[in-house]
C-alpha atoms as a PDB file:
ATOM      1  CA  UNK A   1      55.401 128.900 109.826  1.00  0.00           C
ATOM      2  CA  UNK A   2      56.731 128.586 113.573  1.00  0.00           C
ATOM      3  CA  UNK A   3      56.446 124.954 112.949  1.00  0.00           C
ATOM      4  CA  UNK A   4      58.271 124.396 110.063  1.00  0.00           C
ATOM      5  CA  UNK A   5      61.162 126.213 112.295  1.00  0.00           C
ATOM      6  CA  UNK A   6      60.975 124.316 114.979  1.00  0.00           C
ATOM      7  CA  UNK A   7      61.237 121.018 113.058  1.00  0.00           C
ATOM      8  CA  UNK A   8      63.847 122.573 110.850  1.00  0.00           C
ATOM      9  CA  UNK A   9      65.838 123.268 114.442  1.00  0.00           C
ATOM     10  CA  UNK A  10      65.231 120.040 115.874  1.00  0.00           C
ATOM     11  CA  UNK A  11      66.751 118.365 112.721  1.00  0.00           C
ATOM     12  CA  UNK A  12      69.956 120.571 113.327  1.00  0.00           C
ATOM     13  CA  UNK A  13      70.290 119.479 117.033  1.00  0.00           C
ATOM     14  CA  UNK A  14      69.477 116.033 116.029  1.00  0.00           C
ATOM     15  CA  UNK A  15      72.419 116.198 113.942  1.00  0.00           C
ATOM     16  CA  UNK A  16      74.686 117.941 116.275  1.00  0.00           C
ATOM     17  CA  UNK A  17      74.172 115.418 118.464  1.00  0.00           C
ATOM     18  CA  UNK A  18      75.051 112.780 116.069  1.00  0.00           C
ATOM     19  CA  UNK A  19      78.100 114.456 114.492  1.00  0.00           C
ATOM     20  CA  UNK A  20      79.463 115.225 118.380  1.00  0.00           C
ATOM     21  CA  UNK A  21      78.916 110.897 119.609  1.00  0.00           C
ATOM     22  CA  UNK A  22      81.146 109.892 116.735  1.00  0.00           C
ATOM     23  CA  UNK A  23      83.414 112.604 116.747  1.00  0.00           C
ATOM     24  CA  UNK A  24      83.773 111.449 120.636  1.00  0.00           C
ATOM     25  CA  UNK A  25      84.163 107.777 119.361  1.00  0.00           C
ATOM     26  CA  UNK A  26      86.637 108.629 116.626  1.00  0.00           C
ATOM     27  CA  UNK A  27      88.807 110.248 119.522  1.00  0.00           C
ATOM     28  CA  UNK A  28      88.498 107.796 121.681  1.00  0.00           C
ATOM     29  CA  UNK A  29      89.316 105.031 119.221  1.00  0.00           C
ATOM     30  CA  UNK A  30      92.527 107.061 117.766  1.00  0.00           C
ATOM     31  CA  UNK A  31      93.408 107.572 121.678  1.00  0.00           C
ATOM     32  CA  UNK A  32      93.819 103.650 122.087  1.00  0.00           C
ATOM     33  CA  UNK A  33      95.668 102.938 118.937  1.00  0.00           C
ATOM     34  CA  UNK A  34      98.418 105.667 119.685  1.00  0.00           C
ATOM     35  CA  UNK A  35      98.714 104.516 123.275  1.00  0.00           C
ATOM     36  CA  UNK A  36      99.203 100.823 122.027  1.00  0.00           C
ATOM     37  CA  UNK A  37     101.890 101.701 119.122  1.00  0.00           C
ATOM     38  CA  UNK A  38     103.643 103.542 121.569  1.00  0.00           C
ATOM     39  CA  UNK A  39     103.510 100.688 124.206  1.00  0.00           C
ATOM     40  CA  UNK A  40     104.812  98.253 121.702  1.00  0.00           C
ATOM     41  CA  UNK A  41     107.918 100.795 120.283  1.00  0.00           C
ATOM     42  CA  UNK A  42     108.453 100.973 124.399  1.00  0.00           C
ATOM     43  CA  UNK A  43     108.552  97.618 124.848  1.00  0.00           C
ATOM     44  CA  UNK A  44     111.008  96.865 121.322  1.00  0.00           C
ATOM     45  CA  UNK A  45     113.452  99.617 122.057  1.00  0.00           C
ATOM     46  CA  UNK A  46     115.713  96.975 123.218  1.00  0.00           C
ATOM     47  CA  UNK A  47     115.643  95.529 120.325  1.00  0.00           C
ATOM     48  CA  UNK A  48     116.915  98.962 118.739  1.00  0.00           C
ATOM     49  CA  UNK A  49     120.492  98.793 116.806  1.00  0.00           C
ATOM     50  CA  UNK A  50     121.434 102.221 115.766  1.00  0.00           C
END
């Protein structure tokens, strides 16, 4: 019985684990793509006729 636990518990850290690296990723990869579109509206405000 204290087994089946354990490997039932590893399983769920495993995928903690897992689910935490590309949650990481996904933030770091959104992170990039806002600080590049708001480098390029920086750099086109000049551009700008209002």
């Amino acid at each position: 019985m204290e087994e089946r636990v354990y490997k039932i518990m590893s399983g769920a850290g495993a995928m903690n684990i897992a689910v935490g690296v590309v949650t990481l990723v996904t933030g770091i990869v959104c992170g990039i793509l806002l600080l590049i579109g708001g480098a390029k509206l920086l750099a086109g405000k000049s551009k700008i006729l209002f």
